[in-house]
N, C-alpha and C. Protein backbone atom coordinates (compact mmCIF):
# COMPACT_ATOMS: atom_id res chain seq x y z
N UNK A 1 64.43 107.84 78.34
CA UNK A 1 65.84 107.66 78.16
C UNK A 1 66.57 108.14 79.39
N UNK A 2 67.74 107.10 79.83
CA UNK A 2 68.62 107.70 81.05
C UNK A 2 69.03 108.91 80.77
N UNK A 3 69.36 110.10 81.54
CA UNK A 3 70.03 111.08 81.96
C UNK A 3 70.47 111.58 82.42
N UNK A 4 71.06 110.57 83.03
CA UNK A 4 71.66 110.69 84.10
C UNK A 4 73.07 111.40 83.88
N UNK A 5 73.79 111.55 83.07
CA UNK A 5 75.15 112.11 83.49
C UNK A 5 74.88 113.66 83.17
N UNK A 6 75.99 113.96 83.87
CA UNK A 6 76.20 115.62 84.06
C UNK A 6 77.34 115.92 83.78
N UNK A 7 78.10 117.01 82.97
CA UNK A 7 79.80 116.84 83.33
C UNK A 7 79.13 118.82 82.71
N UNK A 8 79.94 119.36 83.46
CA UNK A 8 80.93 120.75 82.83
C UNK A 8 80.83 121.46 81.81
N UNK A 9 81.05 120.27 80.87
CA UNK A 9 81.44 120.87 79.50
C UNK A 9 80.82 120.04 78.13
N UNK A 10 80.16 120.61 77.66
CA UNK A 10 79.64 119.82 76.39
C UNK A 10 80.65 120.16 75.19
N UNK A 11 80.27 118.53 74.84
CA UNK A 11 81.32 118.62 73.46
C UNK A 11 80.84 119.69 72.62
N UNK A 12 79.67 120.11 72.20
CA UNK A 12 79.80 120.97 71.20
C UNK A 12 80.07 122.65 71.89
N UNK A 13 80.39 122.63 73.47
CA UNK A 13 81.21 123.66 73.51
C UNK A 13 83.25 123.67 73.54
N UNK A 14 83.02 122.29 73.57
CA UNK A 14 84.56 122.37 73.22
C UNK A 14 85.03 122.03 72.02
N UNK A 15 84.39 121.68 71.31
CA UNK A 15 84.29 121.78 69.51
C UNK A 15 83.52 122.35 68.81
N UNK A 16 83.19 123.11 69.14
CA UNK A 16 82.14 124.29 68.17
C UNK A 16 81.55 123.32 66.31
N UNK A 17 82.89 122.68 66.06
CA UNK A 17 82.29 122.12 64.69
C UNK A 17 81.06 120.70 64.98
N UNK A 18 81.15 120.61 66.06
CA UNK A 18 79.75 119.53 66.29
C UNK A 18 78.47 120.18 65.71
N UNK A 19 78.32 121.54 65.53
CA UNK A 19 77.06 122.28 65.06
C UNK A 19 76.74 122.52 64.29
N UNK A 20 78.27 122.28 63.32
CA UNK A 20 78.35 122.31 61.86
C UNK A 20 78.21 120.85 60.96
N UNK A 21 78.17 119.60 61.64
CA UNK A 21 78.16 118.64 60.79
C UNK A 21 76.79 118.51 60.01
N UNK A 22 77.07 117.24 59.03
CA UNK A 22 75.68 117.09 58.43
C UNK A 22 75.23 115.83 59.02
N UNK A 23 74.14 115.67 58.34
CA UNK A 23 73.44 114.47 59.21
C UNK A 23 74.04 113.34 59.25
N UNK A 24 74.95 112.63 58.11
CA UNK A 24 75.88 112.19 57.62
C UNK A 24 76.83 112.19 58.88
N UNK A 25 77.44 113.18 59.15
CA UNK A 25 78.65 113.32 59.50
C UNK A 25 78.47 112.96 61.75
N UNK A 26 77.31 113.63 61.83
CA UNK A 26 76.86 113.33 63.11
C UNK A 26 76.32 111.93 63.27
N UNK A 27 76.11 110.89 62.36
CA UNK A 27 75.68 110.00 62.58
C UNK A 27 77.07 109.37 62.42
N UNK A 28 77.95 109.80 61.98
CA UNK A 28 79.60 108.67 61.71
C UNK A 28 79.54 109.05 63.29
N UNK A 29 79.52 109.98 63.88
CA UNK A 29 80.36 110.94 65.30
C UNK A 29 79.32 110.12 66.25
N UNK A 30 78.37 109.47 66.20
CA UNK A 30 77.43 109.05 67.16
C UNK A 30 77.69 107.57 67.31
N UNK A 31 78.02 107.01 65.94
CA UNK A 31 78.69 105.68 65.97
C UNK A 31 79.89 105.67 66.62
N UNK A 32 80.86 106.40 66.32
CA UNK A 32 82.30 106.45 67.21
C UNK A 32 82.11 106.78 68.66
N UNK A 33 81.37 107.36 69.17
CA UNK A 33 80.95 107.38 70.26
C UNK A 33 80.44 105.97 70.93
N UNK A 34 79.62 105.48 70.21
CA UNK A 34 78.84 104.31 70.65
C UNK A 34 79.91 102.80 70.73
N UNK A 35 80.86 103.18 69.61
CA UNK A 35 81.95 102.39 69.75
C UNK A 35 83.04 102.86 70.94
N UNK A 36 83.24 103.83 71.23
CA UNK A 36 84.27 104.34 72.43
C UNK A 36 83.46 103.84 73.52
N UNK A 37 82.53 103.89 73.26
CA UNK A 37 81.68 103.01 75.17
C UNK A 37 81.69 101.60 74.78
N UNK A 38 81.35 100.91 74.37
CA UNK A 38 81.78 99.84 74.16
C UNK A 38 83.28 99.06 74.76
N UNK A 39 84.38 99.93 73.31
CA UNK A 39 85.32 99.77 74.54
C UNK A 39 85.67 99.73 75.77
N UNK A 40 85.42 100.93 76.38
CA UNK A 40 85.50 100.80 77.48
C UNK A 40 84.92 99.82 78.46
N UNK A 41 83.51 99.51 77.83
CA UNK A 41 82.49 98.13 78.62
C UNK A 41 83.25 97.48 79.10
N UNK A 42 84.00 97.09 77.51
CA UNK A 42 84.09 95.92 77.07
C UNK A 42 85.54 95.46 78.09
N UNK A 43 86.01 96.14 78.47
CA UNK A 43 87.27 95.98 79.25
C UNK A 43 87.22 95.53 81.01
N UNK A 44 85.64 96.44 81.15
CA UNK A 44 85.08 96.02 82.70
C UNK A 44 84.30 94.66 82.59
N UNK A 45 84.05 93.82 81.62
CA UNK A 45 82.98 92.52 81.62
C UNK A 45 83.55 91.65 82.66
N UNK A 46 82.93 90.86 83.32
CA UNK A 46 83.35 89.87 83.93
C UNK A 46 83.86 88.31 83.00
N UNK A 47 84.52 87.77 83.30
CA UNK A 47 84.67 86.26 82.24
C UNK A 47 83.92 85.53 81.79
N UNK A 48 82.89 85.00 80.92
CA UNK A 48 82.39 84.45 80.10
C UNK A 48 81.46 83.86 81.45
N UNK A 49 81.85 82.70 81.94
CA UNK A 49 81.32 81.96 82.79
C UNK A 49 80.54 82.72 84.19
N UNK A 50 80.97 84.01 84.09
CA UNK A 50 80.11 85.11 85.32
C UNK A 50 79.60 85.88 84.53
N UNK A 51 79.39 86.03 83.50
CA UNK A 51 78.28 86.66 83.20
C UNK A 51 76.80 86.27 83.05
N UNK A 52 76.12 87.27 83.89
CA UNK A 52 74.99 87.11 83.89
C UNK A 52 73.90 88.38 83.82
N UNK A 53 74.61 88.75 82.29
CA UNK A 53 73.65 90.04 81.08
C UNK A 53 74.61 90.71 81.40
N UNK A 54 75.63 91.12 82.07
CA UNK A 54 76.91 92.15 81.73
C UNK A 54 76.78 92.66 80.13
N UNK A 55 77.43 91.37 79.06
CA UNK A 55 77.52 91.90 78.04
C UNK A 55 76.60 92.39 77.10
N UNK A 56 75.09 92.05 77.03
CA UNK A 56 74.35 92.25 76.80
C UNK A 56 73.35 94.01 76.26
N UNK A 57 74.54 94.59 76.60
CA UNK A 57 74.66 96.40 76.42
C UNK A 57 75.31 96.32 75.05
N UNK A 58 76.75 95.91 75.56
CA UNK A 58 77.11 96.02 74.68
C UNK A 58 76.91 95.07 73.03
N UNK A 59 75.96 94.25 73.49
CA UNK A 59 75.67 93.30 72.24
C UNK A 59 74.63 94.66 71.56
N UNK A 60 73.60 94.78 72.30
CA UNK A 60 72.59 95.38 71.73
C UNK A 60 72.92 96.69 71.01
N UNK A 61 74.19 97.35 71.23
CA UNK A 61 74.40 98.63 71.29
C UNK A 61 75.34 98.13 69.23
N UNK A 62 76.10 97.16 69.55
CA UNK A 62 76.35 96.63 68.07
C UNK A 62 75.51 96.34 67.20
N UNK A 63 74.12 95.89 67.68
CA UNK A 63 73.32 95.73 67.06
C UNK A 63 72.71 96.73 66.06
N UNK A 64 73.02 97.83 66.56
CA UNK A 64 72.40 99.31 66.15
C UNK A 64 73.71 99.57 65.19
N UNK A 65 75.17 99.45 65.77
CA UNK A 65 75.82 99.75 65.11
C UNK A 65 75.90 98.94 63.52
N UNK A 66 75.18 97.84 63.31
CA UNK A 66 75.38 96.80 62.04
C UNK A 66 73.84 97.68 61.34
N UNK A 67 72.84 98.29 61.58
CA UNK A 67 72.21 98.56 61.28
C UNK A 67 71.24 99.79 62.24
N UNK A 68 72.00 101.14 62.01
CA UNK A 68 71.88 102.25 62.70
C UNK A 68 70.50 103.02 62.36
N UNK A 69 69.60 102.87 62.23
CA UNK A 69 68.27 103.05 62.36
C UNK A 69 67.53 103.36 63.35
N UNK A 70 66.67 104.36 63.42
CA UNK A 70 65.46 104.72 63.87
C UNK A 70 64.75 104.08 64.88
N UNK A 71 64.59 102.86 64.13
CA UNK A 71 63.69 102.01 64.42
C UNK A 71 64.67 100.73 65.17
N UNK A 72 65.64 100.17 64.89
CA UNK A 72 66.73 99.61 66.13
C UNK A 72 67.37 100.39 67.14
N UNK A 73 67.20 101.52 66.68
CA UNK A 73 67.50 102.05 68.08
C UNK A 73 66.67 102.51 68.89
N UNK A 74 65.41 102.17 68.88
CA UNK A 74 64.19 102.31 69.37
C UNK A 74 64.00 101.02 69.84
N UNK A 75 64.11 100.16 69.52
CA UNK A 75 64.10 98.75 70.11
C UNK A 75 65.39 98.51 71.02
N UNK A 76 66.11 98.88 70.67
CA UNK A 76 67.45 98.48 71.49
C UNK A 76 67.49 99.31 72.62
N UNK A 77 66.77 100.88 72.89
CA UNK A 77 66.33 101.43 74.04
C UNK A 77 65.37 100.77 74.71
N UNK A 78 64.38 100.50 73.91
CA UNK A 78 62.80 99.56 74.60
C UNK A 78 63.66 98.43 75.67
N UNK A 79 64.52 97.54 74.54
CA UNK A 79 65.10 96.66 75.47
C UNK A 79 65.79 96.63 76.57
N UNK A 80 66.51 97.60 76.80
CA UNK A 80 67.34 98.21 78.01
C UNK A 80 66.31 99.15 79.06
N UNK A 81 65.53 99.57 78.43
CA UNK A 81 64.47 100.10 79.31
C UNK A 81 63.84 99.50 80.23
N UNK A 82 63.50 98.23 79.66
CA UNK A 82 62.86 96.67 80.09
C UNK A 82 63.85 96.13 81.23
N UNK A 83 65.19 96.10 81.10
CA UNK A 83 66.06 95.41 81.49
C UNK A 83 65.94 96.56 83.18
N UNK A 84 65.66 97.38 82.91
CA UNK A 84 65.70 98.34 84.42
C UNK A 84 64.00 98.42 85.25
N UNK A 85 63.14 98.27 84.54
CA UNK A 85 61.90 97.96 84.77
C UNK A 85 61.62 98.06 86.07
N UNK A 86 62.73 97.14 87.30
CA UNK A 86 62.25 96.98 88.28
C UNK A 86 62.93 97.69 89.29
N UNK A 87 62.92 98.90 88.65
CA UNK A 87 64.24 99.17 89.87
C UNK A 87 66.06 99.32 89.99
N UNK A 88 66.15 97.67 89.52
CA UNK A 88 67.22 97.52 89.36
C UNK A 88 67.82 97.32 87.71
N UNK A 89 68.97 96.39 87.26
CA UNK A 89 69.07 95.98 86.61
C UNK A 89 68.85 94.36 86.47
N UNK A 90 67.50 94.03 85.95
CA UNK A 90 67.23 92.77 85.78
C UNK A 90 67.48 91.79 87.04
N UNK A 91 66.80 92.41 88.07
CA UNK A 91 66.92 92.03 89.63
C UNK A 91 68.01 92.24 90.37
N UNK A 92 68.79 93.03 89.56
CA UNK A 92 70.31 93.33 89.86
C UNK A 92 71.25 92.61 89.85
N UNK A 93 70.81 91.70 88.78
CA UNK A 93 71.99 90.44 87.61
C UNK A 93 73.20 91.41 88.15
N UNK A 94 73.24 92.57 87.29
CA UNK A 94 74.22 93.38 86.57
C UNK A 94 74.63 94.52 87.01
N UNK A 95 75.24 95.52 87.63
CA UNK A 95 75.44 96.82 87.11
C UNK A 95 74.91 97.43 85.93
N UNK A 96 74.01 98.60 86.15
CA UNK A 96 73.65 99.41 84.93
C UNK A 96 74.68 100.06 83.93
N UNK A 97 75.71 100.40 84.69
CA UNK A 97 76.94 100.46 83.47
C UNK A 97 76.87 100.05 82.63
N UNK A 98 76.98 98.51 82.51
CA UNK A 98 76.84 98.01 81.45
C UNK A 98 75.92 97.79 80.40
N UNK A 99 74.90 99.03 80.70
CA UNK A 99 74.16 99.29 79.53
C UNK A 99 74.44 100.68 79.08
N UNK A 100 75.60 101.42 79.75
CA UNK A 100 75.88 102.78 78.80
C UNK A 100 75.99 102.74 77.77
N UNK A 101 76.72 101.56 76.38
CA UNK A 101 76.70 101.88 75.75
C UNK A 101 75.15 101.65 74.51
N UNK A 102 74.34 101.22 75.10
CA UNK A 102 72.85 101.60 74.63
C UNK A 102 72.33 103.25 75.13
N UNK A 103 72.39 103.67 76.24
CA UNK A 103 72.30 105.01 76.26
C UNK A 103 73.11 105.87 75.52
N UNK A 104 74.45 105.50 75.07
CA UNK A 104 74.50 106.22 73.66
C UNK A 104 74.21 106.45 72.54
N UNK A 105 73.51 105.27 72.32
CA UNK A 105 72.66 104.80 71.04
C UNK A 105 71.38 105.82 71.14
N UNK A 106 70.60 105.78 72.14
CA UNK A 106 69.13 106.66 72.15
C UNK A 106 69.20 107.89 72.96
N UNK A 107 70.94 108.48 73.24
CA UNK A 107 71.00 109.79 73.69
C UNK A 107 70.25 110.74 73.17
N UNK A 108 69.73 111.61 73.32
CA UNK A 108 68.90 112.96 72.82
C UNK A 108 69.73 113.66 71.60
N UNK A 109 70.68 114.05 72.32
CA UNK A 109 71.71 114.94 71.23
C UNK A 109 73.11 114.26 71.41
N UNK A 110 73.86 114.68 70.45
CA UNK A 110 75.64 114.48 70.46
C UNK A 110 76.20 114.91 71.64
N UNK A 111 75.51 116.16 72.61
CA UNK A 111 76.52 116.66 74.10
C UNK A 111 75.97 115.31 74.78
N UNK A 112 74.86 114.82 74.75
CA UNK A 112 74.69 113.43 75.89
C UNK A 112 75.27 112.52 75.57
N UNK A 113 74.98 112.19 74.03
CA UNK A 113 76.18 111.04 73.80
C UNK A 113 77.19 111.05 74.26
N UNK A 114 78.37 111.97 74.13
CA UNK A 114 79.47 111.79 74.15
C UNK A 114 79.47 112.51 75.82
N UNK A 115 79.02 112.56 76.93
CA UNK A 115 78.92 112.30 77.93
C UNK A 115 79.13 110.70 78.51
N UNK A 116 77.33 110.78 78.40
CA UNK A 116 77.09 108.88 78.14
C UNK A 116 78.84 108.07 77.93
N UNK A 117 79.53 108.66 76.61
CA UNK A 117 80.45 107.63 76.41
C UNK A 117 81.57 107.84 77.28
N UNK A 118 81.94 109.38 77.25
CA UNK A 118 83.21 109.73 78.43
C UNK A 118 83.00 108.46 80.16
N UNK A 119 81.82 108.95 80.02
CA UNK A 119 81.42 108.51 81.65
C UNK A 119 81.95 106.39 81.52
N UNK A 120 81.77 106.39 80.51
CA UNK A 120 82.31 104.78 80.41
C UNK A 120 83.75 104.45 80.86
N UNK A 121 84.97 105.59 80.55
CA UNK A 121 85.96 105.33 80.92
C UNK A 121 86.16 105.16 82.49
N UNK A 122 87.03 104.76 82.89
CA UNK A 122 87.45 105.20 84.52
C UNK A 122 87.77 106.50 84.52
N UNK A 123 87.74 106.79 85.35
CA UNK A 123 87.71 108.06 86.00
C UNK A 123 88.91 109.25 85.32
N UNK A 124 90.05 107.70 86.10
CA UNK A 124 91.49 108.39 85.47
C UNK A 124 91.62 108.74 83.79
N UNK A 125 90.72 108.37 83.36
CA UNK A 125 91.05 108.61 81.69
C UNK A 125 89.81 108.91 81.14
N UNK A 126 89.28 109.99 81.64
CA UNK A 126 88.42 110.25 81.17
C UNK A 126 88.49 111.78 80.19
N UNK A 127 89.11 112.52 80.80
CA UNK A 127 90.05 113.92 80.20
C UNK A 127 90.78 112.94 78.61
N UNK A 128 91.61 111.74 78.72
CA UNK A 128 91.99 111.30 77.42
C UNK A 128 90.25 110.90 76.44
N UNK A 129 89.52 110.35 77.02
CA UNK A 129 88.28 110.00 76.56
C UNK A 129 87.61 111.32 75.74
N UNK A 130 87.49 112.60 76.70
CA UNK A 130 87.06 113.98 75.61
C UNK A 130 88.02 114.27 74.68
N UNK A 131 89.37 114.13 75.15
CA UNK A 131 89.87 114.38 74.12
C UNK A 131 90.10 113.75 72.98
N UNK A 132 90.00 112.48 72.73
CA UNK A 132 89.70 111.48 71.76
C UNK A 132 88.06 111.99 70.96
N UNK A 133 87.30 112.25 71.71
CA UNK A 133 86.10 112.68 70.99
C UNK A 133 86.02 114.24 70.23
N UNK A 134 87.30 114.83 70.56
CA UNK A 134 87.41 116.15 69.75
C UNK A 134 87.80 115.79 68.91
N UNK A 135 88.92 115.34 68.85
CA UNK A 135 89.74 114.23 68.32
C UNK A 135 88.55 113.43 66.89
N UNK A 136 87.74 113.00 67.60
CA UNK A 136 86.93 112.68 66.14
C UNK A 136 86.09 113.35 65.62
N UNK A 137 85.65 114.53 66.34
CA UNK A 137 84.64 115.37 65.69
C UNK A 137 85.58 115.85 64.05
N UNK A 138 86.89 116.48 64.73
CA UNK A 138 87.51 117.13 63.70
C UNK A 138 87.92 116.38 62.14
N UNK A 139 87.87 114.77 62.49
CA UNK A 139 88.37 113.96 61.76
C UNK A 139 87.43 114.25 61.11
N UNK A 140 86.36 113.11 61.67
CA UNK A 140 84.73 113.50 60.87
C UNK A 140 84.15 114.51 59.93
N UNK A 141 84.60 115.64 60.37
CA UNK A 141 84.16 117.01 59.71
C UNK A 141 85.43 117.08 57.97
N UNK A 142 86.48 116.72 58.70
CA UNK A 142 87.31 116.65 57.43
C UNK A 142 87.16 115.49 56.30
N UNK A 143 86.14 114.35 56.90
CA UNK A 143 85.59 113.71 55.90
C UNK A 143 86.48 112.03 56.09
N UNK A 144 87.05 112.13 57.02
CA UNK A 144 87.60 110.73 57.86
C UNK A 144 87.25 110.28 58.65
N UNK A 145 87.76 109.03 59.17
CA UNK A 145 87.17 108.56 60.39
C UNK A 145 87.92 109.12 61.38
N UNK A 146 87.46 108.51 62.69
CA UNK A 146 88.07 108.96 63.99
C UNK A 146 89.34 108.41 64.21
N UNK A 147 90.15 109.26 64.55
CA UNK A 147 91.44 108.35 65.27
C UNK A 147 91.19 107.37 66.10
N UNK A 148 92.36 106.87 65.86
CA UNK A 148 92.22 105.08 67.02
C UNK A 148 92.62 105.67 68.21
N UNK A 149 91.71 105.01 69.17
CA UNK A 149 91.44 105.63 70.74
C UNK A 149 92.72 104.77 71.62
């Protein structure tokens, strides 16, 4: 699995209740995550007619989200794993970006995820990006969904 990102500060040190959820509740917080990268992808794609596997992250990464399993998200890593195989991305079709939001899907823990997903925003909004993800831890924990990003 990529591991590439690094940042400062892990969410579960700037929300302490990330340590407290249940399995339940970290798996809503891993989906909202996986959906916040997405977004963001989804905003850098090139137009229909230039793509060539851009969107393809983010297909696979929905894929998991329609059926969040073990075992699809084990395939949906395999597949993106494949897709870097050589080095590049798929001979370097693509930017690897556009498979962050599958590295949120088969992150290790919730601090990589929600790395993984911050790192999707631009730069400039990425401080709004953690804070949207505190933002849903707390929701989550109170037994709601995440605020709209």
């Amino acid at each position: 699995m990529k591991e590439f990102v690094s940042g400062p500060l892990k969410l579960s040190q700037a929300e302490p209740l990330v340590n407290r959820l249940t399995a339940q509740q970290q798996l809503h917080l891993r989906q909202a995550l996986v959906r916040q990268a997405i977004r963001h992808v989804t905003k850098a794609l090139p137009p229909e007619t230039l793509d060539e596997g851009h969107s393809l992250g983010c297909r696979w990464a929905a894929r998991w989200l329609d059926c969040p399993t073990e075992e699809v998200a084990r395939d949906v890593c395999t597949w993106a794993a494949g897709e870097c195989w050589d080095g590049g991305v798929r001979y370097f079709d693509y930017p690897e970006y556009f498979l962050a939001p599958v590295w949120v899907v088969g992150a290790t823990d919730l601090d990589a995820a929600a790395r993984f997903a911050a790192e999707t925003a631009p730069a400039s909004e990425r401080g709004a990006a953690v804070g949207w993800q505190i933002a849903a831890v707390r929701a989550i924990a109170r037994g709601q969904g995440p605020p709209p990003e």
